[in-house]
N, C-alpha and C. Protein backbone atom coordinates (compact mmCIF):
# COMPACT_ATOMS: atom_id res chain seq x y z
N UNK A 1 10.77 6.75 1.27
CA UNK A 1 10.10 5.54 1.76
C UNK A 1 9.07 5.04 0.74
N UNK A 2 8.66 6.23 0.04
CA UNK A 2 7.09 5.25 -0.69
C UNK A 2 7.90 4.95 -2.06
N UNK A 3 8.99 6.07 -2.55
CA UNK A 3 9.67 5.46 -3.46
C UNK A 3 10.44 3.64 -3.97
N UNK A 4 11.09 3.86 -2.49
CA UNK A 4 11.21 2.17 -1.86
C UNK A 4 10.27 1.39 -1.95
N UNK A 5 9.33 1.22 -1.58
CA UNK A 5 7.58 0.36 -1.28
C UNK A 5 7.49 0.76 -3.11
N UNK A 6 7.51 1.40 -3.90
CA UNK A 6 7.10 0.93 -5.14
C UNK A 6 7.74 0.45 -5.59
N UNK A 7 9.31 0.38 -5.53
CA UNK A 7 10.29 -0.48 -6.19
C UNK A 7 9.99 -1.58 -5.59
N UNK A 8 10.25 -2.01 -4.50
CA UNK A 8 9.54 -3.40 -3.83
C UNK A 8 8.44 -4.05 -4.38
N UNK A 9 7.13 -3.61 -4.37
CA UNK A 9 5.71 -3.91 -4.63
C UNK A 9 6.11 -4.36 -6.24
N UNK A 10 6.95 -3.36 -7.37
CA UNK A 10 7.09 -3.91 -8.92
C UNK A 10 7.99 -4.86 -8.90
N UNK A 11 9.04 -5.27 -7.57
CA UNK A 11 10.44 -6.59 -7.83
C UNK A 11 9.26 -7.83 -7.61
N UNK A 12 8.25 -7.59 -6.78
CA UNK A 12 7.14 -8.62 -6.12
C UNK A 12 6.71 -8.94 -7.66
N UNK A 13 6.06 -7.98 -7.69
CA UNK A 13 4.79 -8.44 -9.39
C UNK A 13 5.70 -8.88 -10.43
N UNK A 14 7.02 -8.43 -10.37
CA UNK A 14 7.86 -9.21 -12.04
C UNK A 14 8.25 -10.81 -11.29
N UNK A 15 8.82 -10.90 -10.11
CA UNK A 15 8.74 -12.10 -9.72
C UNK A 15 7.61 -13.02 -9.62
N UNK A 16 6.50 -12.91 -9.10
CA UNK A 16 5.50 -13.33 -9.46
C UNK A 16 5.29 -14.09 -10.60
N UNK A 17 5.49 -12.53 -11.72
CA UNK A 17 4.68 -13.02 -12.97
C UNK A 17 5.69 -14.21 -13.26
N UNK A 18 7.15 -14.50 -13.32
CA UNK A 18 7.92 -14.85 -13.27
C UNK A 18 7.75 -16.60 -12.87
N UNK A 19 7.07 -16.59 -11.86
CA UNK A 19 6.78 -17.66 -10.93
C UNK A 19 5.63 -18.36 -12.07
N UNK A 20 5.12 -17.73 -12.75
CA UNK A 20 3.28 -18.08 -12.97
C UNK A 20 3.70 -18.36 -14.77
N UNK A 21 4.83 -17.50 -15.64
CA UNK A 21 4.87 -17.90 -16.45
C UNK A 21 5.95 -18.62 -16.95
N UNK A 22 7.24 -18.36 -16.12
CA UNK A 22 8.42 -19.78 -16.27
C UNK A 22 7.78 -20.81 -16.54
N UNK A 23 9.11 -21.59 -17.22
CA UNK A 23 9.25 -23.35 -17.44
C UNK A 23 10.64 -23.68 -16.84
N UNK A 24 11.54 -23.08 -17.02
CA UNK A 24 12.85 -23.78 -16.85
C UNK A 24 12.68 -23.74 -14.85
N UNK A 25 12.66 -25.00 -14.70
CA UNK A 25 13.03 -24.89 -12.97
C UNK A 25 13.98 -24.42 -12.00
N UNK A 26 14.39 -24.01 -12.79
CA UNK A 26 16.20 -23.30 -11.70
C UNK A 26 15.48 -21.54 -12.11
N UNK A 27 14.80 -21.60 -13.45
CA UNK A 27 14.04 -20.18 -13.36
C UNK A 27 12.95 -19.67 -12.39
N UNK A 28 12.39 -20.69 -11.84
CA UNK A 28 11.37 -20.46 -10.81
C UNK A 28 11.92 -20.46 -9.68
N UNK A 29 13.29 -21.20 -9.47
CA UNK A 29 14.01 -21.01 -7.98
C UNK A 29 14.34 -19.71 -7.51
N UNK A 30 15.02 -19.30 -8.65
CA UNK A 30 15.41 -17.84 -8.68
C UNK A 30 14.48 -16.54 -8.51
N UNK A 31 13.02 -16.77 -9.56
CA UNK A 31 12.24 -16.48 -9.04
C UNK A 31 11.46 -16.34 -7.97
N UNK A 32 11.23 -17.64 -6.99
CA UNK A 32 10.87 -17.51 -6.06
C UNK A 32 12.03 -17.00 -4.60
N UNK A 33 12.96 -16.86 -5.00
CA UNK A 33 14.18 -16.20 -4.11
C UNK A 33 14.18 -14.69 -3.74
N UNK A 34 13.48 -13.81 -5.58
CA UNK A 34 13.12 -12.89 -5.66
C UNK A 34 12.28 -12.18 -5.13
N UNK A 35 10.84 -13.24 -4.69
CA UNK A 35 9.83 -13.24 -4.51
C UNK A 35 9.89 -12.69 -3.20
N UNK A 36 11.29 -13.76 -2.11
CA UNK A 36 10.96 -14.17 -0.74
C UNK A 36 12.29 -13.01 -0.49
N UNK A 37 13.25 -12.06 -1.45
CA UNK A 37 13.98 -11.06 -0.93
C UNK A 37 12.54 -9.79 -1.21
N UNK A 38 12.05 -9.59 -1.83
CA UNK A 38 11.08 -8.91 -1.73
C UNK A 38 10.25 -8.48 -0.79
N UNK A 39 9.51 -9.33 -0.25
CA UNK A 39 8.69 -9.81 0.71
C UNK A 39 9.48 -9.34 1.84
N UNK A 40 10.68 -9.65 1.60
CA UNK A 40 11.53 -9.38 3.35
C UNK A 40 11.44 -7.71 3.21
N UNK A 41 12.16 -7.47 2.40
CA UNK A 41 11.82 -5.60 2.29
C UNK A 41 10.57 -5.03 2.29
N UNK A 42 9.45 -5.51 2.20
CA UNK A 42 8.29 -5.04 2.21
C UNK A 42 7.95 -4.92 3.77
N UNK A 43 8.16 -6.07 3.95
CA UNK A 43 8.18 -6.32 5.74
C UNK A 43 8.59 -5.34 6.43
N UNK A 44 10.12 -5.01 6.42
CA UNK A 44 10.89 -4.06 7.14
C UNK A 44 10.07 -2.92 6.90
N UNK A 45 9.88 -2.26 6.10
CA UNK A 45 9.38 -0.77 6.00
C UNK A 45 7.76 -0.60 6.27
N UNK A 46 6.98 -1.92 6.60
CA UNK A 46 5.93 -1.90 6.70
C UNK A 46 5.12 -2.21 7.66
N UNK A 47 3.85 -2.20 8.01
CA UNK A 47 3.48 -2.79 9.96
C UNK A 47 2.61 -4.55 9.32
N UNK A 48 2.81 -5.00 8.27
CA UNK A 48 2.30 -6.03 7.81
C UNK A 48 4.11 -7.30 8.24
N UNK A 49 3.82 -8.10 9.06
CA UNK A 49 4.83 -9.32 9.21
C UNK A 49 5.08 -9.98 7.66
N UNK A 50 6.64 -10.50 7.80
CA UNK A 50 6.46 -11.39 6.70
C UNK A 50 5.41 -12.30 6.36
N UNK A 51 5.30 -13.24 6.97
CA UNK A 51 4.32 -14.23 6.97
C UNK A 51 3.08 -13.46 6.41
N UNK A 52 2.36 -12.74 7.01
CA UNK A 52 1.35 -12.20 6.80
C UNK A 52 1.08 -11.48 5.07
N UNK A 53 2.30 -11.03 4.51
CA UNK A 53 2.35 -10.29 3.41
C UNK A 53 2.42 -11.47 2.53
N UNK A 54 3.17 -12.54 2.81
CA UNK A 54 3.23 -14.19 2.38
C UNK A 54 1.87 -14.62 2.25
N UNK A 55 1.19 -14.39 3.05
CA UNK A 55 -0.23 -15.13 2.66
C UNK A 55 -1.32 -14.15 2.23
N UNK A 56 -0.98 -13.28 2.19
CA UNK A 56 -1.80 -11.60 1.12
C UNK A 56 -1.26 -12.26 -0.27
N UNK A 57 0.07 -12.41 -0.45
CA UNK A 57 0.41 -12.22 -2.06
C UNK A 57 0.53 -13.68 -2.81
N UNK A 58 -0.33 -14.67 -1.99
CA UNK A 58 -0.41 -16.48 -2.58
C UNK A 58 -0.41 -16.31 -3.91
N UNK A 59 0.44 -16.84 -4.86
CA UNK A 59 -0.04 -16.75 -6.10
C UNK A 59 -0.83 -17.41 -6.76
N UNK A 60 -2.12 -16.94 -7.54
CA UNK A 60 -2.97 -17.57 -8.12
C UNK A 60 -2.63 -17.94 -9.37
N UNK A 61 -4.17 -18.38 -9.89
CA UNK A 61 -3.86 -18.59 -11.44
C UNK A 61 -3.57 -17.21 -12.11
N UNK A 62 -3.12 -17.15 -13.23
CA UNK A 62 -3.24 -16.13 -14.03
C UNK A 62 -2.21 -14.69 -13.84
N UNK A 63 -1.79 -13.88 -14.31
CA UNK A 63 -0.96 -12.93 -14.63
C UNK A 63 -1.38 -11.75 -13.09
N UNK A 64 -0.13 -11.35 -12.87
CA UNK A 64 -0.52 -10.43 -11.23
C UNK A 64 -0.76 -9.10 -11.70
N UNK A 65 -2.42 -8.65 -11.35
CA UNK A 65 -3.09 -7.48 -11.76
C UNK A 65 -3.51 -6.95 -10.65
N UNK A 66 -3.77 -5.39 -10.68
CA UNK A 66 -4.48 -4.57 -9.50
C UNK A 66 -5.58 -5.87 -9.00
N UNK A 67 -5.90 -5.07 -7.43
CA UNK A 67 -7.32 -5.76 -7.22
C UNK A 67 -8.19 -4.23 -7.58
N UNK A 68 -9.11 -4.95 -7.12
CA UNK A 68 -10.92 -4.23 -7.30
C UNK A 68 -11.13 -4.00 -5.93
N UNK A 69 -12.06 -2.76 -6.21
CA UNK A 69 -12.58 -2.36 -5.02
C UNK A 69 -13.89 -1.53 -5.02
N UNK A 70 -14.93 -1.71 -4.82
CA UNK A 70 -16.21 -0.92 -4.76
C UNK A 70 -16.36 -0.32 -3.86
N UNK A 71 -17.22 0.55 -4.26
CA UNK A 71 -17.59 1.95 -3.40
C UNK A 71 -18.79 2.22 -3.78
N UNK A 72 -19.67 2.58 -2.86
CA UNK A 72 -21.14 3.25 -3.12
C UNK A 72 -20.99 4.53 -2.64
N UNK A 73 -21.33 5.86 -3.11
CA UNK A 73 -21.82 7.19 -3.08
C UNK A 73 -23.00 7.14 -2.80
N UNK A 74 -23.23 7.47 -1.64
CA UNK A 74 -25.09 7.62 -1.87
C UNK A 74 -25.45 9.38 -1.10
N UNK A 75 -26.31 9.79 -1.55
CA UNK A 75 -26.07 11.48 -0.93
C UNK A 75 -27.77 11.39 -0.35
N UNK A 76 -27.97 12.34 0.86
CA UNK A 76 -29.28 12.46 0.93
C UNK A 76 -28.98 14.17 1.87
N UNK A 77 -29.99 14.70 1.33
CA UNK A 77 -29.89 16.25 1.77
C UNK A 77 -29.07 16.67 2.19
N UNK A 78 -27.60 16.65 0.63
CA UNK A 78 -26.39 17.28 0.85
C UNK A 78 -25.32 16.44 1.50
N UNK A 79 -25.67 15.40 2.42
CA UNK A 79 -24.54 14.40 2.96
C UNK A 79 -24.56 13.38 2.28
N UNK A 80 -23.12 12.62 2.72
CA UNK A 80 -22.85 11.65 2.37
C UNK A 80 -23.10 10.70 3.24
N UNK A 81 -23.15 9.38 2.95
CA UNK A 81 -22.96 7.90 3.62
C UNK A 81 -21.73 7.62 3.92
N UNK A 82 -21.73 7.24 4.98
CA UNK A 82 -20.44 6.53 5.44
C UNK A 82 -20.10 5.61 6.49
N UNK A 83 -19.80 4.32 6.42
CA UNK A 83 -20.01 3.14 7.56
C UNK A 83 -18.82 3.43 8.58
N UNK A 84 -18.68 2.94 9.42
CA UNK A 84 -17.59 2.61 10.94
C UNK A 84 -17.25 1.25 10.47
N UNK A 85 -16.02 1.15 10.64
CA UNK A 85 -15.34 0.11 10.80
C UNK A 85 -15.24 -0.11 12.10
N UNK A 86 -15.70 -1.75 12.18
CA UNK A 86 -15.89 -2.37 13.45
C UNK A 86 -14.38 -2.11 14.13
N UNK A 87 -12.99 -2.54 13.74
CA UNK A 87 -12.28 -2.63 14.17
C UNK A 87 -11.16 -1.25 14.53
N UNK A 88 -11.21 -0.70 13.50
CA UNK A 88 -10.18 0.65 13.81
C UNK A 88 -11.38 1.81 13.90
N UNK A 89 -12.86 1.95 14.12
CA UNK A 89 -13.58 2.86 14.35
C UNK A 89 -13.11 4.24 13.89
N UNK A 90 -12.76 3.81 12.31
CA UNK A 90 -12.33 4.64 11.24
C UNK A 90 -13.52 4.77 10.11
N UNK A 91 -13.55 5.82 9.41
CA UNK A 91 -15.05 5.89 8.86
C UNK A 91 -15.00 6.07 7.20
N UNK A 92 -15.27 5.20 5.88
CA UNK A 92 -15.43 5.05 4.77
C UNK A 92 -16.87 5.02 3.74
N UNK A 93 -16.50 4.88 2.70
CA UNK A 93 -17.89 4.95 1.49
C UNK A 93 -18.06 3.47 2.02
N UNK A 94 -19.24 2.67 1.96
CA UNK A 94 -19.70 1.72 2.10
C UNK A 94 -19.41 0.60 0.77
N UNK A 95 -18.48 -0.69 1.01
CA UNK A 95 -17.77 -1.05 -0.27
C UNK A 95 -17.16 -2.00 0.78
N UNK A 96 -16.26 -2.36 -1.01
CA UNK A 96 -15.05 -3.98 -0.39
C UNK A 96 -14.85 -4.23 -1.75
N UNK A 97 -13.66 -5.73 -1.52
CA UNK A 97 -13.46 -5.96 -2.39
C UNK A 97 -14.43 -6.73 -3.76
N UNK A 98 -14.26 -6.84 -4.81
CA UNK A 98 -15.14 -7.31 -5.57
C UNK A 98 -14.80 -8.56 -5.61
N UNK A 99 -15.84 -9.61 -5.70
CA UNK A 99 -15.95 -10.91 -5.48
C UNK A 99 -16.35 -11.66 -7.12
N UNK A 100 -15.62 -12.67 -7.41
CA UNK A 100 -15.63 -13.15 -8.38
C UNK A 100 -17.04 -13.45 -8.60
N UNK A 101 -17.68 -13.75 -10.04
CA UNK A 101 -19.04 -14.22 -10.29
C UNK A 101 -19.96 -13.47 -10.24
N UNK A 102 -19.54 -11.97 -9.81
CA UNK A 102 -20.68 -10.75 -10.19
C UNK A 102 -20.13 -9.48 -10.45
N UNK A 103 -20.85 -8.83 -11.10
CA UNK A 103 -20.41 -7.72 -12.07
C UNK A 103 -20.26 -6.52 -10.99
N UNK A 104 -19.51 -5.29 -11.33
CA UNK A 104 -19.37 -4.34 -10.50
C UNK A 104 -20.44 -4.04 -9.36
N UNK A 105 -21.21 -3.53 -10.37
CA UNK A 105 -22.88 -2.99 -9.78
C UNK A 105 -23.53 -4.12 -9.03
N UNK A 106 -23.40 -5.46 -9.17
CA UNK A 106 -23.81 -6.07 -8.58
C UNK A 106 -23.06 -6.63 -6.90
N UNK A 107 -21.61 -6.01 -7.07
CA UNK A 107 -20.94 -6.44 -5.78
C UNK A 107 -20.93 -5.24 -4.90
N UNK A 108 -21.55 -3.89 -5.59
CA UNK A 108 -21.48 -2.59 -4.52
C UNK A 108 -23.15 -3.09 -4.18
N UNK A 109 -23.84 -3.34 -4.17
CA UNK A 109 -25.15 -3.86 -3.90
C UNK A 109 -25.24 -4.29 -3.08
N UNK A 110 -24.60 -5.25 -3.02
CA UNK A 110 -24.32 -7.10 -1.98
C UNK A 110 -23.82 -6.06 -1.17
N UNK A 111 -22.80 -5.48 -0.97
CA UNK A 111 -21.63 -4.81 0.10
C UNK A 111 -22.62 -3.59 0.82
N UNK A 112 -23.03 -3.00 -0.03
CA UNK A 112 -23.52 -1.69 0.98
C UNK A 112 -25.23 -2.38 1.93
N UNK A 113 -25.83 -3.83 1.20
CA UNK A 113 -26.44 -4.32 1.98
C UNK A 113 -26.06 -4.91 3.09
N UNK A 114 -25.22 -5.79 2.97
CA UNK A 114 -24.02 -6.14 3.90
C UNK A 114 -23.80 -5.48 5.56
N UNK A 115 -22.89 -4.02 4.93
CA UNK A 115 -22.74 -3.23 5.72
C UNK A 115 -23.82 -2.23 6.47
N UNK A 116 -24.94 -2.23 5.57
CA UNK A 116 -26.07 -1.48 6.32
C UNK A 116 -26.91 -1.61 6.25
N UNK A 117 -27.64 -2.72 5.61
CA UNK A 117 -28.74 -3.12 5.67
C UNK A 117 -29.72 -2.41 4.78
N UNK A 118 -29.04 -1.36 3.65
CA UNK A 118 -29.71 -0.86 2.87
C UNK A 118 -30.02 -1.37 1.56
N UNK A 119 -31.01 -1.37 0.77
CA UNK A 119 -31.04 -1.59 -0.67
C UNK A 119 -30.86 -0.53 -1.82
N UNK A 120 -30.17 -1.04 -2.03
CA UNK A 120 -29.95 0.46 -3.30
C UNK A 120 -30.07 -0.16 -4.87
N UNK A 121 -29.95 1.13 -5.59
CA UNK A 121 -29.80 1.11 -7.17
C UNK A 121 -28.59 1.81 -7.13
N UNK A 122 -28.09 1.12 -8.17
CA UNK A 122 -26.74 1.93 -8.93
C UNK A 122 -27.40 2.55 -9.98
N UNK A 123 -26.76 3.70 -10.08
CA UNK A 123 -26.98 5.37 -11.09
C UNK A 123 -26.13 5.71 -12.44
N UNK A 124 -24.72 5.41 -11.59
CA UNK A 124 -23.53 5.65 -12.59
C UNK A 124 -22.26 5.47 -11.83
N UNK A 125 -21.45 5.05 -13.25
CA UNK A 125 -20.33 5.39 -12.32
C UNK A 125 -19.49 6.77 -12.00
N UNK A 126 -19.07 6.61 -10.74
CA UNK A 126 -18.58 8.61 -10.73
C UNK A 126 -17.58 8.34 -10.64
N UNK A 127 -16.60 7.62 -10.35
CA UNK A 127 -15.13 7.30 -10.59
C UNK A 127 -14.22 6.37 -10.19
N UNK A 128 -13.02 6.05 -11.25
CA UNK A 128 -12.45 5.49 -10.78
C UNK A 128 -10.94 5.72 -10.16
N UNK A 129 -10.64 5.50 -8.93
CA UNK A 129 -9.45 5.42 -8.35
C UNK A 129 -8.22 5.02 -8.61
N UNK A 130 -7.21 5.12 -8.43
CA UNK A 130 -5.98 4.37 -8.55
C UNK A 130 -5.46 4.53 -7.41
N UNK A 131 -5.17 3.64 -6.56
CA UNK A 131 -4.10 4.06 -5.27
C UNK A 131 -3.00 4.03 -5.12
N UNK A 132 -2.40 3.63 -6.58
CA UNK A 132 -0.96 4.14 -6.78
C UNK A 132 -0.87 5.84 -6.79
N UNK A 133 -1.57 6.13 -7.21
CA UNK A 133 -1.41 7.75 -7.27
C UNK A 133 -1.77 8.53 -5.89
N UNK A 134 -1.75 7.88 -4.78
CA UNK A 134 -2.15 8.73 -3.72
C UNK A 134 -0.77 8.15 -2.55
N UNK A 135 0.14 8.73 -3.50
CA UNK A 135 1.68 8.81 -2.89
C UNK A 135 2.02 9.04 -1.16
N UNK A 136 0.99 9.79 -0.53
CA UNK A 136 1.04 10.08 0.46
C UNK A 136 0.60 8.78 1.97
N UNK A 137 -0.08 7.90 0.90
CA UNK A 137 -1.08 7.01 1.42
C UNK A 137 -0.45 5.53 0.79
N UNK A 138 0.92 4.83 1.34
CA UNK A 138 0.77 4.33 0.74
C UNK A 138 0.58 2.76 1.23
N UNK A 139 0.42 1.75 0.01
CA UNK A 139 -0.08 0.62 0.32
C UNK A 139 0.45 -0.97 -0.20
N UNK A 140 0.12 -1.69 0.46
CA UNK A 140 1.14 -2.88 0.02
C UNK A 140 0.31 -3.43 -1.67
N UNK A 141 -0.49 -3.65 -1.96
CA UNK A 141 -1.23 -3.89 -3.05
C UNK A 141 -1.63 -3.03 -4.00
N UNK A 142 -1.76 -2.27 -5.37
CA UNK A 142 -2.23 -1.45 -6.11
C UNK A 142 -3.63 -1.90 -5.84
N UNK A 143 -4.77 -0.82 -5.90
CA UNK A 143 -6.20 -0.93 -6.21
C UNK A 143 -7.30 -0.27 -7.27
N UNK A 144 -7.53 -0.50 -8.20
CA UNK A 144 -8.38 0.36 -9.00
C UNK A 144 -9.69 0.39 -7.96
N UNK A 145 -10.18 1.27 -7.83
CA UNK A 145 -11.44 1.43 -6.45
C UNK A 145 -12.63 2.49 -7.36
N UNK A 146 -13.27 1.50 -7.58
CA UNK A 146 -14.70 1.52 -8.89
C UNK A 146 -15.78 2.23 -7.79
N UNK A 147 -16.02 3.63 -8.28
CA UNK A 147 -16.86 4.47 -7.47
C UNK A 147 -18.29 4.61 -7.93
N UNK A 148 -19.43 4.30 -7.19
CA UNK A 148 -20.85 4.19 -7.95
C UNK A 148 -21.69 5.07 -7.20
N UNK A 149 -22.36 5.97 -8.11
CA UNK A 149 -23.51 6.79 -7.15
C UNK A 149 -24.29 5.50 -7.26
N UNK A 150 -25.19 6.11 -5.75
CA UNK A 150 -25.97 4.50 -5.55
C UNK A 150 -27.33 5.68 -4.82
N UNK A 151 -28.84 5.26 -5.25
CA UNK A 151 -29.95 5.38 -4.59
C UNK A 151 -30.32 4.26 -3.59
N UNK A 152 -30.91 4.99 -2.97
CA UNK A 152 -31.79 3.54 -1.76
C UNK A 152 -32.91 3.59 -2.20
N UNK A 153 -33.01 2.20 -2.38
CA UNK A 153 -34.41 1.24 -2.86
C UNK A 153 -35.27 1.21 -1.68
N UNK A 154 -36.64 1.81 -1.72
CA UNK A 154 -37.64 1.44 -1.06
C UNK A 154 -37.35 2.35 0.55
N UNK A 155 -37.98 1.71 1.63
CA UNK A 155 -37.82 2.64 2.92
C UNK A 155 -36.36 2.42 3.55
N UNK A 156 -35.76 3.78 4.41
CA UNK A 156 -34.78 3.54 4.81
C UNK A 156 -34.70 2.81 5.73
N UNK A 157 -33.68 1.34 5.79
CA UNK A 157 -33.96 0.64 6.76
C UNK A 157 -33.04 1.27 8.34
N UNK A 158 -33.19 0.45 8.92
CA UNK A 158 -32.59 0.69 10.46
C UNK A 158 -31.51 0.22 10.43
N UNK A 159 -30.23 0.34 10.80
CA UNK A 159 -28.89 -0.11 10.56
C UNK A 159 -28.99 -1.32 11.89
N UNK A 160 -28.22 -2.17 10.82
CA UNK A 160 -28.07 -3.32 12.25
C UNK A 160 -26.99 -3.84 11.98
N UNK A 161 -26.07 -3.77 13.32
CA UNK A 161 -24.46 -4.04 13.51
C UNK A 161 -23.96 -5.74 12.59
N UNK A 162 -23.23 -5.90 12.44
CA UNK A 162 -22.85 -6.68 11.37
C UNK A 162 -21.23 -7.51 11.79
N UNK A 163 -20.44 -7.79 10.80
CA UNK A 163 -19.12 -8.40 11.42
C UNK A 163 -17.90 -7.66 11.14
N UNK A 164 -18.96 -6.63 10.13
CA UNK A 164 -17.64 -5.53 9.44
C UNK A 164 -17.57 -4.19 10.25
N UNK A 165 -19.35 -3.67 10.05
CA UNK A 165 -19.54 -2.47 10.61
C UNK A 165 -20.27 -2.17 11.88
N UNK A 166 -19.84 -0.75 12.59
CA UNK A 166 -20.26 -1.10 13.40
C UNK A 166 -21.38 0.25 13.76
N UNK A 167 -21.43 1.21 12.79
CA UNK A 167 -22.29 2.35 13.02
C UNK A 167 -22.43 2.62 11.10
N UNK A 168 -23.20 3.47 11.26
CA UNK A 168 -23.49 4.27 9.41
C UNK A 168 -23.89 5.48 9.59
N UNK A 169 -23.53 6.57 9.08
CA UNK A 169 -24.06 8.26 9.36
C UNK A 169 -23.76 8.91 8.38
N UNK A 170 -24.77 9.88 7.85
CA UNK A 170 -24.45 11.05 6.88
C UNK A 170 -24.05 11.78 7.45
N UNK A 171 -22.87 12.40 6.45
CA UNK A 171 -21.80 13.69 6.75
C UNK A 171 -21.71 14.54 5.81
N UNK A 172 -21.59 15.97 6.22
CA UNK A 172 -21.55 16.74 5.48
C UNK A 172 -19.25 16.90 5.03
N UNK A 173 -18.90 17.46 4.19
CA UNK A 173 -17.67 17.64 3.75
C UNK A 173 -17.21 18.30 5.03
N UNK A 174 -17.73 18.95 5.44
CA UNK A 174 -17.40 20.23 6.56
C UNK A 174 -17.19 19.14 7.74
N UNK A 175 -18.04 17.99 7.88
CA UNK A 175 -17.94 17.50 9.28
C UNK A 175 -17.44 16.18 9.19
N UNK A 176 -16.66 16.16 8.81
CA UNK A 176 -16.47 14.21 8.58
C UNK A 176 -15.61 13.93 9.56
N UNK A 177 -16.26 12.70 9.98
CA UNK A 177 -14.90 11.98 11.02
C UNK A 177 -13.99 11.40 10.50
N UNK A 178 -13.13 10.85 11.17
CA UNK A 178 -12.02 9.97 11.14
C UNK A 178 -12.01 8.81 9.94
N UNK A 179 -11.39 9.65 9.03
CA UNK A 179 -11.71 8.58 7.58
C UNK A 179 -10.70 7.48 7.57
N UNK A 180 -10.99 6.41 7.18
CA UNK A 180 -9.92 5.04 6.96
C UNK A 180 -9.36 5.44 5.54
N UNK A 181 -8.21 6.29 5.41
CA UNK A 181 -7.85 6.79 3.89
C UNK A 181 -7.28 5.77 3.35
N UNK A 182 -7.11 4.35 3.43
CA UNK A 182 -6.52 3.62 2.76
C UNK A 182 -7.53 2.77 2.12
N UNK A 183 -9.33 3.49 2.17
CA UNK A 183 -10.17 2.85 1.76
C UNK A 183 -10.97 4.80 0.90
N UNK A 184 -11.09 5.48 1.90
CA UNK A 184 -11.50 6.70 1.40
C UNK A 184 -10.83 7.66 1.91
N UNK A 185 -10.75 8.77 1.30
CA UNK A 185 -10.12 9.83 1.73
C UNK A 185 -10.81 11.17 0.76
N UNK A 186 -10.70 12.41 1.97
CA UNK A 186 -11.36 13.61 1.85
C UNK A 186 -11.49 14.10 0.24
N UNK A 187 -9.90 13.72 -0.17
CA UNK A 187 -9.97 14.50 -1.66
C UNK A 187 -10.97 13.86 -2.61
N UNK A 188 -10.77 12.32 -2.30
CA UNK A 188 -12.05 11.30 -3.04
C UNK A 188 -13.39 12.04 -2.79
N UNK A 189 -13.87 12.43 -2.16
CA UNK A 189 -14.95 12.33 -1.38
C UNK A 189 -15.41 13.97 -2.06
N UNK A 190 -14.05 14.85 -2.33
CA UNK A 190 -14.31 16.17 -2.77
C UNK A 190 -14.81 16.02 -4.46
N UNK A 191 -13.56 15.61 -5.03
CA UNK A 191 -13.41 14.86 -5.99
C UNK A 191 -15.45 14.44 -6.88
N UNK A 192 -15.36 13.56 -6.17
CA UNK A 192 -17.25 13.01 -6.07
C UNK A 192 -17.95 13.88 -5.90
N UNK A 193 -17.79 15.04 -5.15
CA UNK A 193 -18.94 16.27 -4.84
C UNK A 193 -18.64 17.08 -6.45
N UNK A 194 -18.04 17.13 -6.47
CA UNK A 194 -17.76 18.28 -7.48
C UNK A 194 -17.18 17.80 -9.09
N UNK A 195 -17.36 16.70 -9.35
CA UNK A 195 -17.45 16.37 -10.75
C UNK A 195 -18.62 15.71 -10.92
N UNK A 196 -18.97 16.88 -12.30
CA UNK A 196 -20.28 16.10 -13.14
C UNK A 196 -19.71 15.16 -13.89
N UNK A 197 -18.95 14.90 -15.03
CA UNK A 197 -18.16 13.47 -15.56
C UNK A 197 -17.22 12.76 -14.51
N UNK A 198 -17.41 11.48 -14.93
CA UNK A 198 -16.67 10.19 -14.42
C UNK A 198 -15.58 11.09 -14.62
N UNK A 199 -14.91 10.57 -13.22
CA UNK A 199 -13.23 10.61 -13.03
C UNK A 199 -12.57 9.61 -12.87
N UNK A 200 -11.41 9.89 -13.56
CA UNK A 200 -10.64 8.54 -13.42
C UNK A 200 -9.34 9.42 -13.22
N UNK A 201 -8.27 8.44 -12.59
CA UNK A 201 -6.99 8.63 -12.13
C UNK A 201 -6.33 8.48 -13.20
């Protein structure tokens, strides 16, 4: 099955690119035929509707690349941070996607204020992800997922519910709840405890 979903996900991105760098017009028909047999197989094997995967994969300007994804690490006496998702009350590093017009460090900032009302500093980066490589987990989009130890600036504030999240709690490795692994997952999380150099996938 995930073998399938990657052959799918690479017929998507060569069609695409296909779509974005053709000239001849009977080449973009074909292309976009590619696009829309794709899309149908992605569908079938997946809980995302056509339509829905149709308006995830709009093509923009420019050549079809991973997205971005931030993450804040923040540790305080041995635990970690970790927000609730309002909707599947599944539990992750505090993050999202990165938003055009600001630099890494500056969109895990915005996001973990966002989600909890905290201010932080970024430290370093502790790693980066690939979620192609977490075969077990898999997903309709590739993500490079940019991991930042992060301090809190100034007093800890009081968490106040939001449109994303809906709780925030330190956890120890030993006690973690119900992780959203298609955003974090345990080995990440081990991974981060236990390397002194940046990791990358």
């Amino acid at each position: 099955m995930n073998k399938k979903l990657a052959q799918y996900k690479r017929l998507l991105a060569l069609s695409q690119a296909g779509l974005y760098y053709g000239k001849d017009v009977f080449d973009k028909e074909r292309f976009e035929e590619i696009r829309t047999i794709s899309l149908e197989l992605i569908s079938e094997i997946g809980k995302e509707t056509f339509e829905e995967i149709k308006a995830l994969t709009t093509i923009g300007e420019g050549h079809p690349t991973p997205k971005v994804d931030v993450r804040a690490y923040i540790k305080k006496d041995g635990k970690v941070l970790l927000i609730e998702d309002k909707r599947t009350k599944e539990w992750s590093l505090p993050g999202g996607f990165a938003e055009i017009g600001l630099s890494p460090e500056e969109n895990v900032r915005k996001e973990v204020y966002e989600e909890t009302g905290l201010t932080v500093e970024t430290t370093q980066l502790r790693a980066v992800f690939d979620t192609n490589k977490q075969k077990d987990i898999p997903q309709l989009f590739q993500y490079y997922k940019l991991v930042f130890a992060c301090a809190i600036h100034g007093e800890e504030a009081k968490f106040i519910e939001n449109n994303e999240t809906s709780n925030m709690g330190f956890f120890s490795i030993e006690e973690l709840p119900k992780l959203s692994e298609k955003r974090t997952t345990k080995k990440q999380l081990l991974i981060l405890e236990n390397k002194n150099q940046i990791y990358c996938d």
